[in-house]
N, C-alpha and C. Protein backbone atom coordinates (compact mmCIF):
# COMPACT_ATOMS: atom_id res chain seq x y z
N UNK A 1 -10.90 -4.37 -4.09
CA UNK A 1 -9.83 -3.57 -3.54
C UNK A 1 -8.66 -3.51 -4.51
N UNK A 2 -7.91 -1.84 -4.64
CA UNK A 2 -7.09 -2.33 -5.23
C UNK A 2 -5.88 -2.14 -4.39
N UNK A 3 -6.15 -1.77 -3.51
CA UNK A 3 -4.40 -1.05 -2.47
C UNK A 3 -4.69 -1.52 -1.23
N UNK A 4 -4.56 -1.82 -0.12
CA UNK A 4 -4.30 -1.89 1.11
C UNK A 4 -3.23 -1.09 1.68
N UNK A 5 -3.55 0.28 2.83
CA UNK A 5 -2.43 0.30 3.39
C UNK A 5 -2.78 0.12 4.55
N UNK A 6 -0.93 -0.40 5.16
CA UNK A 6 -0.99 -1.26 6.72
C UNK A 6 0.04 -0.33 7.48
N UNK A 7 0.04 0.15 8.32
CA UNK A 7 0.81 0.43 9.24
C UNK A 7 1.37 -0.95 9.64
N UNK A 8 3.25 -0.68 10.13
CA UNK A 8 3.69 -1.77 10.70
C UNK A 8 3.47 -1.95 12.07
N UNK A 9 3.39 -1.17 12.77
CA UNK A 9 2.61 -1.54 13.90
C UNK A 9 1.48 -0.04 14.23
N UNK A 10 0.89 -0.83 15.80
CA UNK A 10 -0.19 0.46 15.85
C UNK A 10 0.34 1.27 16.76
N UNK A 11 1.52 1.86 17.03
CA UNK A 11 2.18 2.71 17.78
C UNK A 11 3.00 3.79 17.22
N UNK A 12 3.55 4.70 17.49
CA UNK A 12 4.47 5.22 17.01
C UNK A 12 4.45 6.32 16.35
N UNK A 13 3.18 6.71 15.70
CA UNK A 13 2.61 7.68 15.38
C UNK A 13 2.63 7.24 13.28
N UNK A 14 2.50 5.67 13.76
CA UNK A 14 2.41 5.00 12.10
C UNK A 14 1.09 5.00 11.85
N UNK A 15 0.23 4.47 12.88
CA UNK A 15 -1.44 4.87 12.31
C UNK A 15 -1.70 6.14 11.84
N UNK A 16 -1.22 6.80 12.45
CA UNK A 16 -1.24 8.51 12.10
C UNK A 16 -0.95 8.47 10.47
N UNK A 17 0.06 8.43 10.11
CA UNK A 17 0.81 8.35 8.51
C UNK A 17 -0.17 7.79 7.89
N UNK A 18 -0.53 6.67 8.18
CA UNK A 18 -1.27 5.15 7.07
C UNK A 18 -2.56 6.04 6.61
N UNK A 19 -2.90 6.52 7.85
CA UNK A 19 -4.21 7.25 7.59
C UNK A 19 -4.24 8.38 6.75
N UNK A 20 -3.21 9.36 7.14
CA UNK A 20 -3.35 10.46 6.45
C UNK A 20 -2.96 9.67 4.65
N UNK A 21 -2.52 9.06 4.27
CA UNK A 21 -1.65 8.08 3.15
C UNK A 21 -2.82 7.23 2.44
N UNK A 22 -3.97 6.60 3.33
CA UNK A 22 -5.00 6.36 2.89
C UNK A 22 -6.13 7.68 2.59
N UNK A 23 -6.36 8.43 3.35
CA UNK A 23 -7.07 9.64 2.67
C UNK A 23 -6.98 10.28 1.45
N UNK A 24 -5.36 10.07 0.97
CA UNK A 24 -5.16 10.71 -0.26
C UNK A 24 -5.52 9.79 -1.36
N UNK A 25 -5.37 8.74 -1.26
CA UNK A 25 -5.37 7.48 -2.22
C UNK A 25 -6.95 6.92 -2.36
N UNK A 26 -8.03 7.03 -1.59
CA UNK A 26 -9.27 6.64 -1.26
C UNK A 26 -9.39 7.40 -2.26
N UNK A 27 -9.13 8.56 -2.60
CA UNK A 27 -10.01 9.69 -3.55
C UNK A 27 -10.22 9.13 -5.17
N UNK A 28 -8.73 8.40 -5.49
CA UNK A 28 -8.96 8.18 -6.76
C UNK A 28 -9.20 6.76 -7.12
N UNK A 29 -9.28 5.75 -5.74
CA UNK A 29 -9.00 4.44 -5.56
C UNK A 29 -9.31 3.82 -4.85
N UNK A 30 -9.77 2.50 -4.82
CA UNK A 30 -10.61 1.63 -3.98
C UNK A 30 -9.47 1.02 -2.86
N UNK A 31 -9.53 1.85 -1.63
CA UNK A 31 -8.46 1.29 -0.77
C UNK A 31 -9.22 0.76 0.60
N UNK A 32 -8.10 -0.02 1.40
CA UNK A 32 -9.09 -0.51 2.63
C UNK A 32 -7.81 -0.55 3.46
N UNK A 33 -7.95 0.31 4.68
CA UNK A 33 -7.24 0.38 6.00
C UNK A 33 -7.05 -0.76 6.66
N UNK A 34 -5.87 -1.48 7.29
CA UNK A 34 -5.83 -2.89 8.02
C UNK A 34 -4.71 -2.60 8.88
N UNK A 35 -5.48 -2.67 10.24
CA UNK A 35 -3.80 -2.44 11.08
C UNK A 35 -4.18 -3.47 12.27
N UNK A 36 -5.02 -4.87 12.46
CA UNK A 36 -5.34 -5.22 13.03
C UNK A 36 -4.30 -7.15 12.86
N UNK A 37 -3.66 -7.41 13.82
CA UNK A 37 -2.98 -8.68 13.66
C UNK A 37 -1.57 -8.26 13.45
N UNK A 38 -0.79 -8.61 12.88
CA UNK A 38 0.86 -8.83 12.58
C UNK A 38 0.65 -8.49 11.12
N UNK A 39 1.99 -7.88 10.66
CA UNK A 39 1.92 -7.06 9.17
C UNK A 39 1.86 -8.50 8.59
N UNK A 40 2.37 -9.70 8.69
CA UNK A 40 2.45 -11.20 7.82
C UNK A 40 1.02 -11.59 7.64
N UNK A 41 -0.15 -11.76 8.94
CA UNK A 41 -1.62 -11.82 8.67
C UNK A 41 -2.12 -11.11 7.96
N UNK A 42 -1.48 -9.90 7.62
CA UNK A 42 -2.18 -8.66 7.21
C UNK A 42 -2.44 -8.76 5.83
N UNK A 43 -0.76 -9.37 5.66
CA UNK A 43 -0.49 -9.55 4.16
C UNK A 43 -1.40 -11.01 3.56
N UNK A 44 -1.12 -11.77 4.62
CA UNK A 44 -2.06 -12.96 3.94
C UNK A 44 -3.65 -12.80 3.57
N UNK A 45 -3.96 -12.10 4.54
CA UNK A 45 -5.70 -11.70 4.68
C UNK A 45 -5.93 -10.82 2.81
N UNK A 46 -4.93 -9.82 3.24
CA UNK A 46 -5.16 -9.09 1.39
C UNK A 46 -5.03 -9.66 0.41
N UNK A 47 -3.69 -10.59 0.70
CA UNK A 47 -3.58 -12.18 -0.46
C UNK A 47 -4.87 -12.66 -0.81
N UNK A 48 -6.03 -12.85 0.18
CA UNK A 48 -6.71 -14.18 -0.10
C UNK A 48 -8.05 -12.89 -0.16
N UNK A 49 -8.00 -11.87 -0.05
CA UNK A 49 -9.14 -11.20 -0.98
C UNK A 49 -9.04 -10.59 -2.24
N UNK A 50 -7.41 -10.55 -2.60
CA UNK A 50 -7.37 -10.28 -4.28
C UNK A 50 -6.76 -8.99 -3.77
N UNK A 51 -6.40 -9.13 -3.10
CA UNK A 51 -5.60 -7.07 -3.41
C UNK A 51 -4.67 -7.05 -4.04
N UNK A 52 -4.21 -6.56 -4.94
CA UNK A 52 -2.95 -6.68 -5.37
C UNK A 52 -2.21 -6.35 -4.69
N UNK A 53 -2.53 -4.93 -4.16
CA UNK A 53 -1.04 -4.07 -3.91
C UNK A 53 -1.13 -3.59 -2.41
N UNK A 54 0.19 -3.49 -1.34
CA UNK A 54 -0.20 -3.24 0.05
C UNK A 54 0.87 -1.96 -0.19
N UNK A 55 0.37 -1.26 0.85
CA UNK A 55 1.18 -0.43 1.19
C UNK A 55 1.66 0.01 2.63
N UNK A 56 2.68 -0.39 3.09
CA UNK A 56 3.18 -0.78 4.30
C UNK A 56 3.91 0.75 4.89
N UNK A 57 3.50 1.00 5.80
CA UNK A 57 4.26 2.34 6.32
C UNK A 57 4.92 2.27 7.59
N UNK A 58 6.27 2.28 7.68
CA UNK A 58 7.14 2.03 8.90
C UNK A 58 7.90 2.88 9.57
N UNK A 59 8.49 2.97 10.09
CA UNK A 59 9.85 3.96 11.16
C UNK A 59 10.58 4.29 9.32
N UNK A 60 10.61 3.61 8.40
CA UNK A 60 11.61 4.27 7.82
C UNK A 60 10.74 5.96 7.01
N UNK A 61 9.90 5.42 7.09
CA UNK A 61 8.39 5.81 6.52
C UNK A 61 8.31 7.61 6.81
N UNK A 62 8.70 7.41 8.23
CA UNK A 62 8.53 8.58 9.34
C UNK A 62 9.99 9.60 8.94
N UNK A 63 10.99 8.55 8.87
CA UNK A 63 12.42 9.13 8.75
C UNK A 63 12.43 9.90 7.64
N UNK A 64 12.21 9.56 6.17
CA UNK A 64 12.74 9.33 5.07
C UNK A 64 11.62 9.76 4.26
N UNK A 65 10.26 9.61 4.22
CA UNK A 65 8.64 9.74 3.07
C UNK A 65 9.06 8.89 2.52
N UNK A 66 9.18 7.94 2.73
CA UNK A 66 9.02 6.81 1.40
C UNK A 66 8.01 5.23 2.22
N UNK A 67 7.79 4.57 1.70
CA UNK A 67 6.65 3.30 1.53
C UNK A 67 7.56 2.50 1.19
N UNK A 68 6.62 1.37 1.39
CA UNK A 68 7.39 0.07 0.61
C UNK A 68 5.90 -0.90 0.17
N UNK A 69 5.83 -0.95 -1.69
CA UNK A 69 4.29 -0.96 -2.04
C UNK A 69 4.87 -2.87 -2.32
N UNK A 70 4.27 -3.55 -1.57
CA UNK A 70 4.03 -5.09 -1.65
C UNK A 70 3.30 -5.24 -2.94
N UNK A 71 4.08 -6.18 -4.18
CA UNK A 71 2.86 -6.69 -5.54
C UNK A 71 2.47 -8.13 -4.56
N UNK A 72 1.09 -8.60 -4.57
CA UNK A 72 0.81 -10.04 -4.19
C UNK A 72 0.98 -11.23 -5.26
N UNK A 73 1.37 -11.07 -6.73
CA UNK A 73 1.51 -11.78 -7.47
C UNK A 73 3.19 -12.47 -7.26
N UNK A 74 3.86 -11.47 -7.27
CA UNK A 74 5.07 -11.87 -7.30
C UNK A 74 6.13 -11.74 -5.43
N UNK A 75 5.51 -10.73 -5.02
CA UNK A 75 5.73 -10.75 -3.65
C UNK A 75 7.01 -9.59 -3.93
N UNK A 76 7.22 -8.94 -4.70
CA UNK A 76 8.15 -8.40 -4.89
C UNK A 76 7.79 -6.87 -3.72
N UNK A 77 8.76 -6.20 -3.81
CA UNK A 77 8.86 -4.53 -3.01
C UNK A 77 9.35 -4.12 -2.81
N UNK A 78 9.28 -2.60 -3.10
CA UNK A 78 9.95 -2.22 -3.55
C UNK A 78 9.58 0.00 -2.90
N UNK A 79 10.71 0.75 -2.68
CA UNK A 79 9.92 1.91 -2.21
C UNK A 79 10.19 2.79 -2.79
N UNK A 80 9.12 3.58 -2.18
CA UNK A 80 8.67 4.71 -3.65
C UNK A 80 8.36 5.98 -2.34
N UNK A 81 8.67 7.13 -2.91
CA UNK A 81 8.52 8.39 -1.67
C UNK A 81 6.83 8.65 -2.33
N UNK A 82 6.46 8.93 -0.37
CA UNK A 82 5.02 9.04 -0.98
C UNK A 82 4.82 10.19 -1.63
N UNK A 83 5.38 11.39 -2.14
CA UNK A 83 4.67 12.22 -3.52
C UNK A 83 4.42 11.60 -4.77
N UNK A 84 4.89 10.08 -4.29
CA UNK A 84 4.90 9.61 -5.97
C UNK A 84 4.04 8.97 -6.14
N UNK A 85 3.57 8.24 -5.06
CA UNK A 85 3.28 7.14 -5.07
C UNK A 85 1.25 7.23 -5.06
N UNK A 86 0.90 7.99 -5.37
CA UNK A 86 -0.49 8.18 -6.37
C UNK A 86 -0.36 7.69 -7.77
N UNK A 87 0.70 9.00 -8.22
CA UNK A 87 0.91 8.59 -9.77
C UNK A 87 1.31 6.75 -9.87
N UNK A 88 2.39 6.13 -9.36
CA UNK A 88 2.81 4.93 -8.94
C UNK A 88 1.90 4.17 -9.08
N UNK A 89 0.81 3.88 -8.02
CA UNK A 89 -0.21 2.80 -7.87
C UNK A 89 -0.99 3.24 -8.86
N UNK A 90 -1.65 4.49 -9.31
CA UNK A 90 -2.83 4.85 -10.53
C UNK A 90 -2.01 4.11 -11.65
N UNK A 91 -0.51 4.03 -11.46
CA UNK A 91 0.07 3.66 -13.40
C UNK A 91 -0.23 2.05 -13.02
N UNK A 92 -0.05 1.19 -11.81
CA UNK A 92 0.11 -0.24 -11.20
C UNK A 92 -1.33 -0.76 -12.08
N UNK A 93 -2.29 -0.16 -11.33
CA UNK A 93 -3.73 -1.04 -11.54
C UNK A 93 -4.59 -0.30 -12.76
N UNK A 94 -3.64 1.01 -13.50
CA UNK A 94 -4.42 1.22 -14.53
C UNK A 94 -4.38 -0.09 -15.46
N UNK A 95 -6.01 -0.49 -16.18
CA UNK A 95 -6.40 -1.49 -16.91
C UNK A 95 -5.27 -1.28 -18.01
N UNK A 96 -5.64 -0.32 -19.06
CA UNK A 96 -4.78 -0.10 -20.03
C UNK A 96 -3.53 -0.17 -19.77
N UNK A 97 -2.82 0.36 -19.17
CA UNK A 97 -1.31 -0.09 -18.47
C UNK A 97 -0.99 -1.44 -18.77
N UNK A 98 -1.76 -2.21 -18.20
CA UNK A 98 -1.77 -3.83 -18.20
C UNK A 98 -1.61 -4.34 -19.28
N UNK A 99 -2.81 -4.07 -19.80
CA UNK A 99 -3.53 -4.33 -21.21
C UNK A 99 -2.07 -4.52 -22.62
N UNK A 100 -1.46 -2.87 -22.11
CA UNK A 100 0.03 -2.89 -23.01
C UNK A 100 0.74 -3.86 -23.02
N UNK A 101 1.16 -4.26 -21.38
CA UNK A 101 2.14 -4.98 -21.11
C UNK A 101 1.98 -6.66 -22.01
N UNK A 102 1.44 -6.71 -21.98
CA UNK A 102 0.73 -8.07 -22.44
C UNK A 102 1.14 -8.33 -23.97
């Protein structure tokens, strides 16, 4: 996996978003839907299978188009409006990207 997105809860018309948000991102990227437990389980469960990156969609989510993309290394997060946020995560887990940084 390289993305997880979570709706913050399952009401509200946030499953709705996560989903349509995962459809776009599945295309170029190994993602996996999780809206089952508390967003903190959610996050631990992706912790302990290696995901790097979550992508959490909330009331601000609905207000505003923007995310808030969780790194699991550093725990950092940070939000990004979702038109961006393809290009965003493709630049995150591109190998070569990495590869530079180093």
């Amino acid at each position: 996996m390289k993305v997880a997105v979570l709706p913050l809860i399952k009401k509200e018309g946030l499953p709705e978003k996560a989903r349509a948000i995962m459809d776009t991102l599945k295309l170029d990227l190994n993602c996996q839907y999780d809206d089952k437990d508390s967003i903190g389980k959610r996050y631990r469960r992706q912790d302990a299978i290696g995901t790097p990156y979550c992508i959490t969609v909330d009331h601000q989510t609905l207000a505003d188009g923007t995310v808030t993309i969780r790194e699991r290394d550093s725990m950092q997060q940070q939000r990004v409006p979702i038109e961006h946020l393809e290009r965003i995560v493709s630049e995150m887990v591109d190998l070569k990207g990495l590869l530079r940084k180093l």
